[in-house]
N, C-alpha and C. Protein backbone atom coordinates (compact mmCIF):
# COMPACT_ATOMS: atom_id res chain seq x y z
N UNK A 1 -9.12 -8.55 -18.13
CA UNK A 1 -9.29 -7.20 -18.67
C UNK A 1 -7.94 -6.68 -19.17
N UNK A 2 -8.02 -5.79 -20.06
CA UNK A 2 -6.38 -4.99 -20.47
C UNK A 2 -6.26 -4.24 -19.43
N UNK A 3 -4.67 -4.39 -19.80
CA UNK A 3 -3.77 -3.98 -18.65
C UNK A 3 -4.19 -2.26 -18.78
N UNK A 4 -4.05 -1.58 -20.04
CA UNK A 4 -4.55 -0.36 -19.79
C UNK A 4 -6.05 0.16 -19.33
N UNK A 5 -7.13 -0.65 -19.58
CA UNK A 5 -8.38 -0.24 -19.11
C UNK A 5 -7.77 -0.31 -17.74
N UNK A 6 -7.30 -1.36 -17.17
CA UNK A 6 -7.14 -1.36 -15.81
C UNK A 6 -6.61 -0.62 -14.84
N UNK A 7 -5.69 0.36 -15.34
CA UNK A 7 -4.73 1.42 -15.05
C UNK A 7 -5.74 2.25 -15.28
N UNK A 8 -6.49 2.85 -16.07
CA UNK A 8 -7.52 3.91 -16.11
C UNK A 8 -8.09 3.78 -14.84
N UNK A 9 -8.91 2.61 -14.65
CA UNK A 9 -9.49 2.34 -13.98
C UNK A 9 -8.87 2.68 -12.04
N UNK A 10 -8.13 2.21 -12.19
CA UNK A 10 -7.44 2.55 -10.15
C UNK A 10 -6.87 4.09 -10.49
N UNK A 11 -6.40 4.88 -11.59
CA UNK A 11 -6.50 6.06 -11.21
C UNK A 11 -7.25 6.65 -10.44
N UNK A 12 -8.55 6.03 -10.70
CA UNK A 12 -10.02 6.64 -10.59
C UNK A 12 -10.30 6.23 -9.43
N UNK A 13 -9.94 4.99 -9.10
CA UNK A 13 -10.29 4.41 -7.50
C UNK A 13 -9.28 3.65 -7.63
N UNK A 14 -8.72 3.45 -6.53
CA UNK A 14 -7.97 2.88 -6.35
C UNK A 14 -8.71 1.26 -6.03
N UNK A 15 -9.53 1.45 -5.37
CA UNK A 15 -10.16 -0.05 -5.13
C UNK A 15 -10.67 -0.87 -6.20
N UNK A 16 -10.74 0.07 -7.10
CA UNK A 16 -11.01 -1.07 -8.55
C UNK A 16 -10.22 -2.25 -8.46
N UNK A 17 -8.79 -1.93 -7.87
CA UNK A 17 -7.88 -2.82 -8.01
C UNK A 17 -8.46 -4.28 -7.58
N UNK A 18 -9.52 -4.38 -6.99
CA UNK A 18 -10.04 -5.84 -6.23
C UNK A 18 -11.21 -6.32 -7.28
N UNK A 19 -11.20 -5.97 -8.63
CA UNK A 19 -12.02 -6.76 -9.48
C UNK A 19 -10.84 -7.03 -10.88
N UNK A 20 -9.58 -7.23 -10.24
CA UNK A 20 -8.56 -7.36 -11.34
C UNK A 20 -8.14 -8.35 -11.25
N UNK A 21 -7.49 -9.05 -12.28
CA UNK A 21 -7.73 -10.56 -12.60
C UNK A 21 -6.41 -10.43 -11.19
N UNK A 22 -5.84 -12.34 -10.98
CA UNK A 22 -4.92 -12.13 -9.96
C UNK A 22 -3.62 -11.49 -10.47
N UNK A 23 -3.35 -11.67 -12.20
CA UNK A 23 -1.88 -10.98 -12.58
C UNK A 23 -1.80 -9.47 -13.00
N UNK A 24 -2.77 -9.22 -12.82
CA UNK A 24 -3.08 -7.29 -12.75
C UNK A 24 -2.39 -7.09 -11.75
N UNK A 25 -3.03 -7.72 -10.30
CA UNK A 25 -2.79 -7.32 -9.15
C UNK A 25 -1.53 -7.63 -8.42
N UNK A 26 -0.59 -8.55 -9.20
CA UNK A 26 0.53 -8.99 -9.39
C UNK A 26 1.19 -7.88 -10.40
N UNK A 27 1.17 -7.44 -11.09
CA UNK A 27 1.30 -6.19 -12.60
C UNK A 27 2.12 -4.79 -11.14
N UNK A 28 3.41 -4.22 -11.55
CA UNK A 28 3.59 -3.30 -11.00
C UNK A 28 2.97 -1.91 -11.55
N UNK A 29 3.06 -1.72 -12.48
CA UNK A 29 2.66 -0.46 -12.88
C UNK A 29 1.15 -0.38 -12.79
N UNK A 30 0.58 -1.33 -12.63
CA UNK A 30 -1.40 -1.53 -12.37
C UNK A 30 -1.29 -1.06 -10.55
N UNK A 31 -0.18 -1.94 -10.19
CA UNK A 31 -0.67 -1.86 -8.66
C UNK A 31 0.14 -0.45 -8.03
N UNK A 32 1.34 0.48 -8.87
CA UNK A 32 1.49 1.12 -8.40
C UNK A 32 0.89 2.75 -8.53
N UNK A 33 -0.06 2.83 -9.04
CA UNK A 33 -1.16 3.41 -9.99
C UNK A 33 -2.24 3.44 -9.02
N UNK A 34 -3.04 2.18 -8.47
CA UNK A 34 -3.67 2.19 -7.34
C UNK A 34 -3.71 2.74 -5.83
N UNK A 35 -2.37 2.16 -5.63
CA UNK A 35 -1.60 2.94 -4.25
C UNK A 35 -1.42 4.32 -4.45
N UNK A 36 -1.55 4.73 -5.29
CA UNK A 36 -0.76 6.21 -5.42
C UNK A 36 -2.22 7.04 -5.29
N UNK A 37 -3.21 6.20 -5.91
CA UNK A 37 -4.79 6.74 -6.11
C UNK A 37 -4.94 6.53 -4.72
N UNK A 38 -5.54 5.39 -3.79
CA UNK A 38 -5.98 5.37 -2.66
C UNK A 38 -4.82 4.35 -1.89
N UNK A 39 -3.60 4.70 -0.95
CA UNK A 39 -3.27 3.41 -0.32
C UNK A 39 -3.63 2.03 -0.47
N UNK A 40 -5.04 2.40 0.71
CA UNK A 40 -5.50 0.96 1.32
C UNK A 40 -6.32 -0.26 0.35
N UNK A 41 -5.72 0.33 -1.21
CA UNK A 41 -5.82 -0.31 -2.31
C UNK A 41 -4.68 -1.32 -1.97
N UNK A 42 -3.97 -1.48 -1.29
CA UNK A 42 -2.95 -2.27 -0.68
C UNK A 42 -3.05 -3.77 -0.68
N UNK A 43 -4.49 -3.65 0.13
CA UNK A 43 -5.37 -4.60 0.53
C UNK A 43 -5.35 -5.83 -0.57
N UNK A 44 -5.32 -5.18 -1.70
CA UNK A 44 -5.64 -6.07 -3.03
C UNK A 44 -4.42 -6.15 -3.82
N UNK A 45 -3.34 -5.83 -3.43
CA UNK A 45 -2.26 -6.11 -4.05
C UNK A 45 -1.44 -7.60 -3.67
N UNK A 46 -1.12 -8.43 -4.89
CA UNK A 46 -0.50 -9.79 -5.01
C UNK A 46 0.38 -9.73 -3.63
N UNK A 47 0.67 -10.59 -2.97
CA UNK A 47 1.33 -11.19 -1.96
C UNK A 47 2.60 -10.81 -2.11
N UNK A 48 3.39 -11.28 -3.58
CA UNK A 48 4.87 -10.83 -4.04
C UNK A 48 4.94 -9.72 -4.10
N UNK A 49 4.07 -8.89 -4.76
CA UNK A 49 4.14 -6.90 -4.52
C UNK A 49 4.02 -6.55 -3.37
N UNK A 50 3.13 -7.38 -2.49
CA UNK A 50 3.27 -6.46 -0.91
C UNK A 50 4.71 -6.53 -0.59
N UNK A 51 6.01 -7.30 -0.89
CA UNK A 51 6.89 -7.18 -0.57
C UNK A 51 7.91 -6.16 -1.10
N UNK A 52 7.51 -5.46 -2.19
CA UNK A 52 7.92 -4.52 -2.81
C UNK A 52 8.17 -3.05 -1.87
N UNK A 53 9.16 -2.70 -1.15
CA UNK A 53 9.27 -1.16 -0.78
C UNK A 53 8.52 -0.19 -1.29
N UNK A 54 9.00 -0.05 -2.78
CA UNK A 54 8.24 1.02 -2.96
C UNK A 54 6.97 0.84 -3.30
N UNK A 55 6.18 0.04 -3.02
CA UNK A 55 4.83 0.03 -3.51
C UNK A 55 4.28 0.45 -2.04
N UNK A 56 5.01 -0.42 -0.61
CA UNK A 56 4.44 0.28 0.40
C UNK A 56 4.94 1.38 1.12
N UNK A 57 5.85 2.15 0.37
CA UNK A 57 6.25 3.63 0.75
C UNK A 57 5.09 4.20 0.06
N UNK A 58 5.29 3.59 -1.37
CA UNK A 58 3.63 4.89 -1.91
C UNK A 58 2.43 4.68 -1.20
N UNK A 59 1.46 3.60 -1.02
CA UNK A 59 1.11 3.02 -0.14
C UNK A 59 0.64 4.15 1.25
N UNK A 60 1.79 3.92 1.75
CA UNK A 60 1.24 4.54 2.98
C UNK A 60 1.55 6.69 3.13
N UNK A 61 2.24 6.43 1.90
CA UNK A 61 2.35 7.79 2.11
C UNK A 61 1.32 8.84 1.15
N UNK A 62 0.35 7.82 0.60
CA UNK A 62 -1.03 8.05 0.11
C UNK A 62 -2.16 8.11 1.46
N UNK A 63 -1.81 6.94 1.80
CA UNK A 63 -3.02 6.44 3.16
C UNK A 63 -2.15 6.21 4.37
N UNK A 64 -1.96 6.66 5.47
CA UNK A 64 -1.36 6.17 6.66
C UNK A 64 -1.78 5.01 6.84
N UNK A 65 -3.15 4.56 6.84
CA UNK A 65 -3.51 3.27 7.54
C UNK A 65 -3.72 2.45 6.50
N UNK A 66 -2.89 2.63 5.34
CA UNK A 66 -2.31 1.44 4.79
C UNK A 66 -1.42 0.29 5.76
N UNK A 67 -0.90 0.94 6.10
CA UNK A 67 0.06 0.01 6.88
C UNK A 67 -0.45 -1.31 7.48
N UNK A 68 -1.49 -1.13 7.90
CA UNK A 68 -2.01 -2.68 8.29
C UNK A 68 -2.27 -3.34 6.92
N UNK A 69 -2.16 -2.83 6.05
CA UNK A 69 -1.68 -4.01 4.88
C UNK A 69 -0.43 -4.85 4.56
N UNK A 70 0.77 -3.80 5.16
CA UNK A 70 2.25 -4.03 4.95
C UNK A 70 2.19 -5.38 5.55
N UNK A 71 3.16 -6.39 5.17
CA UNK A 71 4.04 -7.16 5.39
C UNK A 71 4.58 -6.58 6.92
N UNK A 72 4.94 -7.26 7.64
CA UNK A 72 5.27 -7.59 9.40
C UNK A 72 6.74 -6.60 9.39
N UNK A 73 7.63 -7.30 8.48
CA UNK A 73 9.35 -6.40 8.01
C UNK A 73 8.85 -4.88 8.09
N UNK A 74 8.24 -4.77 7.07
CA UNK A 74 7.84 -3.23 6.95
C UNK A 74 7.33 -2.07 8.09
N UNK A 75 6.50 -2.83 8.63
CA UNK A 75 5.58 -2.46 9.86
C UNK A 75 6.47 -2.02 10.81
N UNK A 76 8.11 -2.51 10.89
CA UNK A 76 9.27 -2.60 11.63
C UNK A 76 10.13 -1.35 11.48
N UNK A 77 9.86 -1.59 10.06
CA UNK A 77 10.98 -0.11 9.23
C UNK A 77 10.56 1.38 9.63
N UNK A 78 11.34 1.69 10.63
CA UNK A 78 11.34 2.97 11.08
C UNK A 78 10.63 4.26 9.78
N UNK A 79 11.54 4.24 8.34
CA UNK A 79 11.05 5.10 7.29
C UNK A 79 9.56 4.91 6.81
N UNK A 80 9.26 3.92 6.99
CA UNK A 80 8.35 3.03 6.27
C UNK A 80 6.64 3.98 7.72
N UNK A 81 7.46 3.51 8.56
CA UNK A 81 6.50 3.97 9.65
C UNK A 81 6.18 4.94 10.08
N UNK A 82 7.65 6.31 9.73
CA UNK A 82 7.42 7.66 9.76
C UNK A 82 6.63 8.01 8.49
N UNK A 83 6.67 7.73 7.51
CA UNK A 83 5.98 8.18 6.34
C UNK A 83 4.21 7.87 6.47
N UNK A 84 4.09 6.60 7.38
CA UNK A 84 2.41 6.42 7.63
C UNK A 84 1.82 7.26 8.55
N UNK A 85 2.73 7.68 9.71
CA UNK A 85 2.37 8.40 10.32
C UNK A 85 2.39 9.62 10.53
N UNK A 86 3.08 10.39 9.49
CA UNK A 86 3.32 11.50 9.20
C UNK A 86 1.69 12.19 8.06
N UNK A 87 1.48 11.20 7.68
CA UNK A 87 -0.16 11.34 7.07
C UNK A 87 -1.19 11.01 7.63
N UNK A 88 -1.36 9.93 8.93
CA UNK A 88 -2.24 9.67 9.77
C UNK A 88 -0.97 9.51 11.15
N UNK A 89 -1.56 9.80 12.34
CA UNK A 89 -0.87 9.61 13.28
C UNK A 89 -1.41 8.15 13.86
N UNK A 90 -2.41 7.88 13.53
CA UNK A 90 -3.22 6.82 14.22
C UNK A 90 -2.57 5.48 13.58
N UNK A 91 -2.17 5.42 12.39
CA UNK A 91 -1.14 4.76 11.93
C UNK A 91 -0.21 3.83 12.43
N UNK A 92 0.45 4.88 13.67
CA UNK A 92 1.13 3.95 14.99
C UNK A 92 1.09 2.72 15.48
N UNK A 93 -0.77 2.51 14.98
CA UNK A 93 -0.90 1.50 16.55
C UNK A 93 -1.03 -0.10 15.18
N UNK A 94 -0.30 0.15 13.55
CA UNK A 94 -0.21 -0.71 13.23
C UNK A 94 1.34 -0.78 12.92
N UNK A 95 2.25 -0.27 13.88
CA UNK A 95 3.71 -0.28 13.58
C UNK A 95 3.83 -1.29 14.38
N UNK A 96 5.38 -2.04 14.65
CA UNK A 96 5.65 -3.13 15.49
C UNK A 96 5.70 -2.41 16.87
N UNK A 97 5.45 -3.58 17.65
CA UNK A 97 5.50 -2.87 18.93
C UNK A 97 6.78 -2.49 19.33
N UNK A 98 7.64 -2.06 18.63
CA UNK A 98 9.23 -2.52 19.70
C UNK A 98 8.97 -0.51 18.87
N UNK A 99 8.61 -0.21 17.76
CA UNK A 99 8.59 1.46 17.21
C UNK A 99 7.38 2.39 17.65
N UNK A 100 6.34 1.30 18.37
CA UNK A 100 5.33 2.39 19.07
C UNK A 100 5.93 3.23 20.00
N UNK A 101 6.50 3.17 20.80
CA UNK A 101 7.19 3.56 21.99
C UNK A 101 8.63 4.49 21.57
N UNK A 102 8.91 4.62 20.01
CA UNK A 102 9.75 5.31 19.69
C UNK A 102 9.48 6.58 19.23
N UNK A 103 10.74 7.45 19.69
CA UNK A 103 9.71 9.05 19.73
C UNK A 103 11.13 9.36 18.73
């Protein structure tokens, strides 16, 4: 599909993002368009973009419980973890265990 139908498209839902070819979902500006629409559009983002910061700062600071999408590093990152849980508190219980216990 074009890259712009496709961007229309996760404005609108973000979960569209999971009927996009695999280099859409690889595509930053497709996948950061999604996240911004619904997080846990996360889910469907290329392997190499989940490693992207800012895709899972937007990410979770759309959806807290994005975070169980993040990459393990991230899940770790104190900023990364205040920002999920600052929109869901429940968020927490997908941070690393060594930041659950951090107040």
């Amino acid at each position: 599909a074009d890259k712009a139908v496709v961007c229309m498209a996760v404005q609108n839902d973000g979960h569209s993002l999971a009927f996009a070819s695999e280099a859409l979902r690889n595509d930053y500006d497709v996948v950061i368009e999604a996240v911004k629409e619904d997080g846990m559009a996360l889910g469907y983002v290329s392997e190499v973009l989940k490693r992207d910061r800012t895709v899972i700062i937007e990410a979770v600071q759309c959806t807290g419980h994005a975070l169980v999408f993040a990459p393990e590093e991230f899940r770790a990152d104190k900023d990364i973890v205040k920002a999920a849980v600052e929109k869901n508190w429940q968020a927490l219980g997908y941070a690393a265990r060594e930041l659950r216990g951090d107040r």
